[in-house]
N, C-alpha and C. Protein backbone atom coordinates (compact mmCIF):
# COMPACT_ATOMS: atom_id res chain seq x y z
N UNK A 1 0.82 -1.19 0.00
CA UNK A 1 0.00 0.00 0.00
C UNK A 1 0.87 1.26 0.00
N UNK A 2 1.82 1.38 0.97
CA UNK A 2 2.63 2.37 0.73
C UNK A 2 3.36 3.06 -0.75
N UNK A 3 3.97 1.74 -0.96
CA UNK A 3 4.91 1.44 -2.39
C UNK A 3 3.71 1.99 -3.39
N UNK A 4 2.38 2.35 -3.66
CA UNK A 4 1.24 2.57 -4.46
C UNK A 4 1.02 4.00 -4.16
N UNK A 5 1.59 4.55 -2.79
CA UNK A 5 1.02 5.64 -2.56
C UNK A 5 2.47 6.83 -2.58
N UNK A 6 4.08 5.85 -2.55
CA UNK A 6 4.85 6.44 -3.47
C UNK A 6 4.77 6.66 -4.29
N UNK A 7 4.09 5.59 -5.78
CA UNK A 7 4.04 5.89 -6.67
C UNK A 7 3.27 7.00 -7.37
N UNK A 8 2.14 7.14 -6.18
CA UNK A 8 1.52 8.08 -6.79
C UNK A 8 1.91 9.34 -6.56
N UNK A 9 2.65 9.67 -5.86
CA UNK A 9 3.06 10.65 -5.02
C UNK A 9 4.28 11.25 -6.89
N UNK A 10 5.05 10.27 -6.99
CA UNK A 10 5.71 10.72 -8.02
C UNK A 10 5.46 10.72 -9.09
N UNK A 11 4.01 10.20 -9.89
CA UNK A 11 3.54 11.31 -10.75
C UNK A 11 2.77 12.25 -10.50
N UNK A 12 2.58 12.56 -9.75
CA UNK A 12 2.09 13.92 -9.12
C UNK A 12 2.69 14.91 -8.97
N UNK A 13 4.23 14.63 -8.81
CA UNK A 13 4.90 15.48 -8.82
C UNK A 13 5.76 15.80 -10.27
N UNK A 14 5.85 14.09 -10.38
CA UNK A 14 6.43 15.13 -12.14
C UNK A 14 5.19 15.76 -12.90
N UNK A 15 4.19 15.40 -12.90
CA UNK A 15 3.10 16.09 -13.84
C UNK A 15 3.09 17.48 -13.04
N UNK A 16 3.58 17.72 -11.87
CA UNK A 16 3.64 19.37 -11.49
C UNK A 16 4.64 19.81 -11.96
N UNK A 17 5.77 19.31 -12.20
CA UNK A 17 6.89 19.56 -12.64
C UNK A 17 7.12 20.14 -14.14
N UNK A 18 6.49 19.19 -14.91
CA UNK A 18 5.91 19.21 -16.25
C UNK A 18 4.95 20.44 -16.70
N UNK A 19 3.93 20.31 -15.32
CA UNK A 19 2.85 22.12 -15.89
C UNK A 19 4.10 23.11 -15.38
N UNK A 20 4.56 23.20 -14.29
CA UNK A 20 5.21 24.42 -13.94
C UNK A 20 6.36 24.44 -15.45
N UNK A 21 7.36 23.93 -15.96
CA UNK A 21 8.00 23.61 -17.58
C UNK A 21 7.56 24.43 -18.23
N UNK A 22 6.00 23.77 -18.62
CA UNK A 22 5.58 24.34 -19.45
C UNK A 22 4.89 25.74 -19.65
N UNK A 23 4.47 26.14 -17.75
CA UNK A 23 3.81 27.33 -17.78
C UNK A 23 5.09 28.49 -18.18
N UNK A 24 6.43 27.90 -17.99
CA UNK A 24 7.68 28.71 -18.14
C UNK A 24 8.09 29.35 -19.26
N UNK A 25 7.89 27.85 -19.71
CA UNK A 25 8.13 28.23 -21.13
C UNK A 25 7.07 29.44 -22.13
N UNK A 26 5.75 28.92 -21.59
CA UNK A 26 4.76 30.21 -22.31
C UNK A 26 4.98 31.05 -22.14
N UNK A 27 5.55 31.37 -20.58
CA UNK A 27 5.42 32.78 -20.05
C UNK A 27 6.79 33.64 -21.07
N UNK A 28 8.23 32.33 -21.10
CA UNK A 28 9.03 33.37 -21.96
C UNK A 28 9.01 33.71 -23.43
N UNK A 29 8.03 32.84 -23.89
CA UNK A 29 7.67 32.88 -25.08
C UNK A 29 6.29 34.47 -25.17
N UNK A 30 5.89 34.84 -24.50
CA UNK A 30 5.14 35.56 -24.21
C UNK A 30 6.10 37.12 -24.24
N UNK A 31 6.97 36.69 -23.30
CA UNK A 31 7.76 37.95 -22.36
C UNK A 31 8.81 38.53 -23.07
N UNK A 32 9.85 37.53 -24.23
CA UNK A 32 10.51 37.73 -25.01
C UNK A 32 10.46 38.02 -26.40
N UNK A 33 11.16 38.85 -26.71
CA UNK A 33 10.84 39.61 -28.17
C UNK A 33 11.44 38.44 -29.11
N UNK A 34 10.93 38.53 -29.99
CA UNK A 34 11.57 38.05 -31.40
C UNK A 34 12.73 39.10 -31.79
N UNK A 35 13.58 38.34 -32.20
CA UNK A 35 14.82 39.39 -32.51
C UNK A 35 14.15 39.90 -33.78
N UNK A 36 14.65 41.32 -34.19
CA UNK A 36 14.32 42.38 -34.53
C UNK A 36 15.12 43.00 -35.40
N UNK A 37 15.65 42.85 -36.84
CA UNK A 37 17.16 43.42 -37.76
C UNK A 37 16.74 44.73 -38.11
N UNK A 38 15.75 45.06 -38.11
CA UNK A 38 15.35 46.91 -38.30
C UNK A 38 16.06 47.65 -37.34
N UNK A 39 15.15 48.33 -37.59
CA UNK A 39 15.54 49.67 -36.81
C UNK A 39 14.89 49.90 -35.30
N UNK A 40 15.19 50.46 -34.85
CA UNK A 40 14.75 50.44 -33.32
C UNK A 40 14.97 51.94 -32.60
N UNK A 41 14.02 52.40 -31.67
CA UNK A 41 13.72 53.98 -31.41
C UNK A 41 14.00 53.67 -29.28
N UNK A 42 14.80 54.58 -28.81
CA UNK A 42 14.22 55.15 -27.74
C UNK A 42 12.89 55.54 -27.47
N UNK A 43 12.39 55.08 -26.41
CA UNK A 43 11.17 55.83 -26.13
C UNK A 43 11.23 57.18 -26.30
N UNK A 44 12.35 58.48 -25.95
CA UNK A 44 12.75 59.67 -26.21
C UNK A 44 12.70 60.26 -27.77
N UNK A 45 13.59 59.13 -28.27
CA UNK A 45 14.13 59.04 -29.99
C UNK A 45 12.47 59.03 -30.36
N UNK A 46 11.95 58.32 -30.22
CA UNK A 46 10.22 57.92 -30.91
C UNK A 46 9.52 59.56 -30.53
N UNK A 47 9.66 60.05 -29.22
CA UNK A 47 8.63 61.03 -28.76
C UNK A 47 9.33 62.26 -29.59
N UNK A 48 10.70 62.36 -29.63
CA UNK A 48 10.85 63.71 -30.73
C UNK A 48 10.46 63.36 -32.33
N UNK A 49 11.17 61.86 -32.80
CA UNK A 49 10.69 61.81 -34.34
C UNK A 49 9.80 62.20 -34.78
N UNK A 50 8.22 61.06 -33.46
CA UNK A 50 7.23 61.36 -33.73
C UNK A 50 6.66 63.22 -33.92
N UNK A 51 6.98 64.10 -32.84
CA UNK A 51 6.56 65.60 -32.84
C UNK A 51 7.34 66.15 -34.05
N UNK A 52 7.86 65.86 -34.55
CA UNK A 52 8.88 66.51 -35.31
C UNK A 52 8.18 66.26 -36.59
N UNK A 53 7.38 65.06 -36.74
CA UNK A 53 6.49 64.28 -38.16
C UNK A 53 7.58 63.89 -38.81
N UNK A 54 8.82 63.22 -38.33
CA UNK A 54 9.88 61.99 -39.14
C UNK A 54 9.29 61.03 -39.20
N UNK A 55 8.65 60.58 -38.06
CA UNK A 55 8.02 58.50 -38.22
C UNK A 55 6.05 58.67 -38.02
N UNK A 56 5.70 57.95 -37.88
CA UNK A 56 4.51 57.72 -37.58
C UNK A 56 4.90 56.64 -37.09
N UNK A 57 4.00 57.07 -35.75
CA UNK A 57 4.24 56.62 -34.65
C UNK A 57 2.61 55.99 -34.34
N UNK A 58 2.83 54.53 -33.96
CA UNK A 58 1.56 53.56 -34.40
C UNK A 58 1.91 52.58 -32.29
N UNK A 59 0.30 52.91 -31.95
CA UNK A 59 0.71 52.14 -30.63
C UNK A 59 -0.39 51.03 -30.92
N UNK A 60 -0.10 50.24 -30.82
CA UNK A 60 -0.07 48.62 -31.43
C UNK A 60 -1.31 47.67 -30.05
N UNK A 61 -1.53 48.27 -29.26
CA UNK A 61 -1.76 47.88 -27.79
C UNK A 61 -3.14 47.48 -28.19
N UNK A 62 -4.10 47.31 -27.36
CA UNK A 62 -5.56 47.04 -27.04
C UNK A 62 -6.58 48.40 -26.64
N UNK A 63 -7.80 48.89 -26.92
CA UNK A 63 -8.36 49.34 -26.46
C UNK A 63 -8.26 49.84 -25.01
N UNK A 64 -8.26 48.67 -24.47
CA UNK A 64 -8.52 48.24 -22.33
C UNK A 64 -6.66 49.02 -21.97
N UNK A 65 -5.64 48.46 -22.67
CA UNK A 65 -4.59 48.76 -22.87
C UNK A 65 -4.37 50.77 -23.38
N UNK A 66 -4.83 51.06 -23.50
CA UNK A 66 -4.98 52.55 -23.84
C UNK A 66 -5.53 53.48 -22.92
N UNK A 67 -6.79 53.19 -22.47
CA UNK A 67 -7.51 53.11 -21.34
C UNK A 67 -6.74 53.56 -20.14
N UNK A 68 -6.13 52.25 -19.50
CA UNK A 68 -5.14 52.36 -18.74
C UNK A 68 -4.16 52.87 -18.12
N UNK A 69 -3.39 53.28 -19.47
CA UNK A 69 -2.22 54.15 -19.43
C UNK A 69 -2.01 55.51 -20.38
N UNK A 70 -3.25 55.55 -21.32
CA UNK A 70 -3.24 56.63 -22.36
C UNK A 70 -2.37 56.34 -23.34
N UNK A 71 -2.46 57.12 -24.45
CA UNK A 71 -1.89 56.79 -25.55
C UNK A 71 -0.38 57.70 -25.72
N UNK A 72 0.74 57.19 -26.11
CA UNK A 72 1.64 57.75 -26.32
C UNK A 72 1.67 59.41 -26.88
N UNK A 73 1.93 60.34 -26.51
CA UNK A 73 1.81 61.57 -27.63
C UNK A 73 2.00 61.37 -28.83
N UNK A 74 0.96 62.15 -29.82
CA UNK A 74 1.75 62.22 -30.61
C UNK A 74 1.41 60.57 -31.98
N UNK A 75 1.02 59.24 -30.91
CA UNK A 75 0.95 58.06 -31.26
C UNK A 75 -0.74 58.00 -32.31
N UNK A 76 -0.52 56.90 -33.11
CA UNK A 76 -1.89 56.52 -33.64
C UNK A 76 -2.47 55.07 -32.98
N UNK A 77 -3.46 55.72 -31.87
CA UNK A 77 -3.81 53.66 -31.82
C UNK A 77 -4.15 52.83 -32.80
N UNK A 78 -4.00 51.79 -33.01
CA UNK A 78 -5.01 50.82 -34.28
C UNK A 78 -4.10 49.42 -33.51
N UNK A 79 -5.24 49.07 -32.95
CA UNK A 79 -5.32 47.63 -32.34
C UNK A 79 -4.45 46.77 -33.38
N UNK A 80 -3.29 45.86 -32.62
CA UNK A 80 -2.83 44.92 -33.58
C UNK A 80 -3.75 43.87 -34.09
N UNK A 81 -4.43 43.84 -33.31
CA UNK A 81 -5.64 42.29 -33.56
C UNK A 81 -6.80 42.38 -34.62
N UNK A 82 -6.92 43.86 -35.39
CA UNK A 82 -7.54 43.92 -36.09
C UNK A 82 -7.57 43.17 -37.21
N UNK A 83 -8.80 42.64 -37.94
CA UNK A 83 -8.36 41.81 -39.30
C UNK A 83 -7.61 42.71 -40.05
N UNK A 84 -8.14 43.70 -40.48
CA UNK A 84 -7.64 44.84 -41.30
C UNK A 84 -6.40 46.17 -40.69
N UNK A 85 -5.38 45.59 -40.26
CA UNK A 85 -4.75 46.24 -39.79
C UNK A 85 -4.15 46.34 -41.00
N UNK A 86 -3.35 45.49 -41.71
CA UNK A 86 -1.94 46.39 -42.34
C UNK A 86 -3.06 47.11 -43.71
N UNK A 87 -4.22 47.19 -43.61
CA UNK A 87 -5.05 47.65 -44.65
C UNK A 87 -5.24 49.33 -43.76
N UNK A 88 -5.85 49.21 -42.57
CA UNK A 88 -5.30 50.88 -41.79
C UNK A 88 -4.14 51.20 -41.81
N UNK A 89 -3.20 50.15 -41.49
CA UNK A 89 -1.62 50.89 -41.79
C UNK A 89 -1.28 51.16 -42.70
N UNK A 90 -1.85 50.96 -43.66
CA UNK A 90 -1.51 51.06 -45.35
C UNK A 90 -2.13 52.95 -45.44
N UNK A 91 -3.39 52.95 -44.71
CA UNK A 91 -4.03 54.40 -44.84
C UNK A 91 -3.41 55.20 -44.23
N UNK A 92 -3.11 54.71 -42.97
CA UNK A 92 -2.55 55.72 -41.93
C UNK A 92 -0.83 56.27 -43.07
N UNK A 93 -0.47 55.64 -43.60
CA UNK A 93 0.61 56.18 -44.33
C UNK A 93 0.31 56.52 -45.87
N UNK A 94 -0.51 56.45 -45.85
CA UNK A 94 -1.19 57.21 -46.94
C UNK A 94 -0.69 56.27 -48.39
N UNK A 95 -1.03 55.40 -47.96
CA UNK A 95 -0.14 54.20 -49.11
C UNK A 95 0.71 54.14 -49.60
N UNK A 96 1.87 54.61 -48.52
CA UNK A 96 3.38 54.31 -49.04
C UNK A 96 4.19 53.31 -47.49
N UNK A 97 3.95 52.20 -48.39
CA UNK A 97 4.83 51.32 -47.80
C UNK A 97 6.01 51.49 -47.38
N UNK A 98 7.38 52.59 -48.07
CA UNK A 98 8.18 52.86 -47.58
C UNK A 98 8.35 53.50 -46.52
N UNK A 99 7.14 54.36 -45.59
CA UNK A 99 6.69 55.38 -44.91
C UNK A 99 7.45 55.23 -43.44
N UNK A 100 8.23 55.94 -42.62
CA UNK A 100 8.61 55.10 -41.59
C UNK A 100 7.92 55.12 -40.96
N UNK A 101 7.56 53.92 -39.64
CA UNK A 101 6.66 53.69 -39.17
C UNK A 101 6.94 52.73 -37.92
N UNK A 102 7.20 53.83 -36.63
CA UNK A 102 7.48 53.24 -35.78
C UNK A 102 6.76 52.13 -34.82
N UNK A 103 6.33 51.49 -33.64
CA UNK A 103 5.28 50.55 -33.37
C UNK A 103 5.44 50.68 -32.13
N UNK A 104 4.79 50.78 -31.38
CA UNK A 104 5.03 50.63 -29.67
C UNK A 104 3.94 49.84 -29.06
N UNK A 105 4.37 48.98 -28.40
CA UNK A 105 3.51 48.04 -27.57
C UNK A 105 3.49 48.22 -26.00
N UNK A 106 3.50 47.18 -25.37
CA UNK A 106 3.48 47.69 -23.96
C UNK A 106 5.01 47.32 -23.21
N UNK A 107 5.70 46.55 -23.41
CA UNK A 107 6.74 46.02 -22.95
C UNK A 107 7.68 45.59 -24.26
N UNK A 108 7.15 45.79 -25.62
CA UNK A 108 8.14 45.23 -26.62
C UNK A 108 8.32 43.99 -27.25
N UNK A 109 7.42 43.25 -27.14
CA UNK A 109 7.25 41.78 -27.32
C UNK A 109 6.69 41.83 -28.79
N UNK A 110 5.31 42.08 -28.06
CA UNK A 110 4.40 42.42 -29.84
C UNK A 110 4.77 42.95 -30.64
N UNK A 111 5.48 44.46 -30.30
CA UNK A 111 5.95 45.44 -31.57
C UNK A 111 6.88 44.68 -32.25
N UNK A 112 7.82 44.26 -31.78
CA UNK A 112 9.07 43.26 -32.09
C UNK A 112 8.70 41.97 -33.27
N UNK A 113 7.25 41.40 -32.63
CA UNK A 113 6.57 40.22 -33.87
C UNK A 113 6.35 40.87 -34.96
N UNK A 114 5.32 41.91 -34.64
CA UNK A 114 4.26 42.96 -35.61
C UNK A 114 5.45 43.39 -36.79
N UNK A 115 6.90 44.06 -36.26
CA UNK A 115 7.80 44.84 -36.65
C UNK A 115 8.57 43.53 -38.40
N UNK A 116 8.08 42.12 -37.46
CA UNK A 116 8.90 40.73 -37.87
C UNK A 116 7.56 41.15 -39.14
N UNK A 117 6.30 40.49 -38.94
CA UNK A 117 5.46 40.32 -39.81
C UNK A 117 4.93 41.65 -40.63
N UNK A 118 5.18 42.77 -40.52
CA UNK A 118 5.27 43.87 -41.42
C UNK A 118 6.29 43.61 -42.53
N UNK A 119 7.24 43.96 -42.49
CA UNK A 119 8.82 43.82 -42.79
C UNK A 119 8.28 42.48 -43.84
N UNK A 120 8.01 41.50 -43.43
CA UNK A 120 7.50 40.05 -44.44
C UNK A 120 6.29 40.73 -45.65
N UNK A 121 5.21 41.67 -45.01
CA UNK A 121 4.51 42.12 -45.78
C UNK A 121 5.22 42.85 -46.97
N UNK A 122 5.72 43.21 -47.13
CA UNK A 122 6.20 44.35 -47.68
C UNK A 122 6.80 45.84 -47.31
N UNK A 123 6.50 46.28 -45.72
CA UNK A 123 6.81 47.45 -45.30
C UNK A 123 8.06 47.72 -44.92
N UNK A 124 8.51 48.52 -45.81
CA UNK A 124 10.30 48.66 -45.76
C UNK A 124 10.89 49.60 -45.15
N UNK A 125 10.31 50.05 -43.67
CA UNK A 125 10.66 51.01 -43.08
C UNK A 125 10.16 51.20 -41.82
N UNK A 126 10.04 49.73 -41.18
CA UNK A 126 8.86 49.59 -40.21
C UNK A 126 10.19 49.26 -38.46
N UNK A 127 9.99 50.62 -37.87
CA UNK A 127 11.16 50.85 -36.34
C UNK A 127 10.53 49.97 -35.22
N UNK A 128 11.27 49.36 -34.60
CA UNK A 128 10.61 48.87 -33.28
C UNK A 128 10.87 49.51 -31.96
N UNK A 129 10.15 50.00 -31.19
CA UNK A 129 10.18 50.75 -29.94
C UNK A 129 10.41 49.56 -28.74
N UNK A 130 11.68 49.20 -28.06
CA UNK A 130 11.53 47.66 -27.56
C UNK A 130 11.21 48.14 -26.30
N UNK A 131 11.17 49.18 -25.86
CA UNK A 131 10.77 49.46 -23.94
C UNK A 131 9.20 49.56 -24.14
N UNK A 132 8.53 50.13 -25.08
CA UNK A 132 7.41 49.94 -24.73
C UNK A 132 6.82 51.47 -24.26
N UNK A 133 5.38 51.00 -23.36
CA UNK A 133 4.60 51.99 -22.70
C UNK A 133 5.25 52.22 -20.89
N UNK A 134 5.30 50.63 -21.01
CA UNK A 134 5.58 50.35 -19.16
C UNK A 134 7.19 49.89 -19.12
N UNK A 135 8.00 49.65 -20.20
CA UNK A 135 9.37 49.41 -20.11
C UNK A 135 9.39 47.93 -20.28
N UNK A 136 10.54 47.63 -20.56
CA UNK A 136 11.16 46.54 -20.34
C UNK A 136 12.80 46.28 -20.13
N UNK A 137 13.88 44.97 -20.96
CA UNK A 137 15.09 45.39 -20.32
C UNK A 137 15.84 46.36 -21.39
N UNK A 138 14.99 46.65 -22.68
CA UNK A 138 15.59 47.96 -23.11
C UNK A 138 15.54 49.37 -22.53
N UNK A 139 14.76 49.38 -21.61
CA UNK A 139 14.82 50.38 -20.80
C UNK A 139 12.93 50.69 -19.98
N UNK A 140 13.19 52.20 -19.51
CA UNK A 140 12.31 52.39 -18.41
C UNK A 140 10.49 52.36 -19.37
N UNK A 141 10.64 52.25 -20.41
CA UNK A 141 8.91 52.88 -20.98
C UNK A 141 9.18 54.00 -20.81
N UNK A 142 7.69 53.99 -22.32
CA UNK A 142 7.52 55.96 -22.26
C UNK A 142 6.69 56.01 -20.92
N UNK A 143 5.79 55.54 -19.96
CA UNK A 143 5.43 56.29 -19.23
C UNK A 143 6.37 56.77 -17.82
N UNK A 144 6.96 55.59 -17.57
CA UNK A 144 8.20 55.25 -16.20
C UNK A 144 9.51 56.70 -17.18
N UNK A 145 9.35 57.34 -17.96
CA UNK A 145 10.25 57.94 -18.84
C UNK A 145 9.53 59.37 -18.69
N UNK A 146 8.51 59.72 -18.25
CA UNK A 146 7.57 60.63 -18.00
C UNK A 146 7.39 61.50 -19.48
N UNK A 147 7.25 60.87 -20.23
CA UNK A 147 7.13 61.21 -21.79
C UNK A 147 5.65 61.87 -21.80
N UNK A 148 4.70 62.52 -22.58
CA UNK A 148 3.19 62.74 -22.53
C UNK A 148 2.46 61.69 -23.09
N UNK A 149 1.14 62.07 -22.51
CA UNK A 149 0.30 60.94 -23.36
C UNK A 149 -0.92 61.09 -23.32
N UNK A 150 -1.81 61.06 -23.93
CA UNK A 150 -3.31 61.49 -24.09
C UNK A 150 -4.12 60.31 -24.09
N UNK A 151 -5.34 61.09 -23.31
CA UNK A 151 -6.32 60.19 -22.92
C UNK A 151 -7.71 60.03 -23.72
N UNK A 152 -8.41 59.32 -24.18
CA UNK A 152 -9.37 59.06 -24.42
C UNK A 152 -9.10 59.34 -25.69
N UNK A 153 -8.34 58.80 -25.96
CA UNK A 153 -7.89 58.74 -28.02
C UNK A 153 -8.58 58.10 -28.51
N UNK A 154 -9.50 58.02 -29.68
CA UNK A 154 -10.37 56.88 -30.15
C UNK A 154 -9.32 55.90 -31.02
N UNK A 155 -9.76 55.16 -31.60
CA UNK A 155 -8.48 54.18 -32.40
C UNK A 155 -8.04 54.55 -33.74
N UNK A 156 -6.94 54.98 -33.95
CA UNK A 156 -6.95 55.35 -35.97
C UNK A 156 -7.41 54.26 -36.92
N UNK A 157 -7.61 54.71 -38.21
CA UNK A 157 -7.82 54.20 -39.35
C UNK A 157 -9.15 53.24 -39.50
């Protein structure tokens, strides 16, 4: 009876062993950027380009995500999850694919994919912002960066 209630004892624990693995692995697959061969902006570098009208400056985030923390100055929201995104991004640059076009997410993860799967589309000028809204280990975020940011932006395009 014992020897049955070892055994069970040790798949119980490797199958915990196994979810905690795997919850790890999602989480860095989640948390970590896709490497990135473009171009890439300071949160600072992004907040003058953008005022200056060098890049268009595109915050990539969620609705609830905007909400939250407000929208970058200066930034265009348009949800990444939209079906028709690179069809607004196509407007928002007035249909020039070469257009630069920076991306900011919240921590740098997404912009970094988005930046991957633009670039595949065709967009030949597409910057990645890797700190984000809230930062990450490229640095503090535009907000932890005390950069501006406006509230109650509706979404572009």
């Amino acid at each position: 009876m014992a020897d049955k209630a070892n055994r069970t004892r040790r798949w119980i624990l490797a199958g915990g062993g196994t979810t905690i693995a795997a919850a790890f692995a999602i989480r860095q697959y989640r948390l970590i950027p896709q490497d990135y061969t473009g171009g890439q902006l300071s949160v600072e570098e992004a907040h003058q380009q953008a005022q200056a009208g060098d890049i268009l400056l595109v915050d990539i985030r969620t609705p609830r995500e905007w909400q939250a923390t407000g929208v970058a100055q200066g930034a265009h929201p348009l949800d990444m999850r939209r079906d028709d995104f690179e069809q607004a991004l196509t407007t928002l640059t007035g249909g020039r694919r070469d257009a630069p076009v920076a991306l900011i997410c919240a921590r740098g993860v997404r912009s970094a994919r988005l930046s991957n799967r633009l670039t595949e589309a065709g967009f030949t000028n597409v910057i990645d912002v890797p700190e984000g809204m809230l930062g990450s280990a490229a640095g503090p975020g535009w907000v932890r960066a005390g950069l501006p940011v406006q509230h109650n932006k509706g979404e572009a395009g």
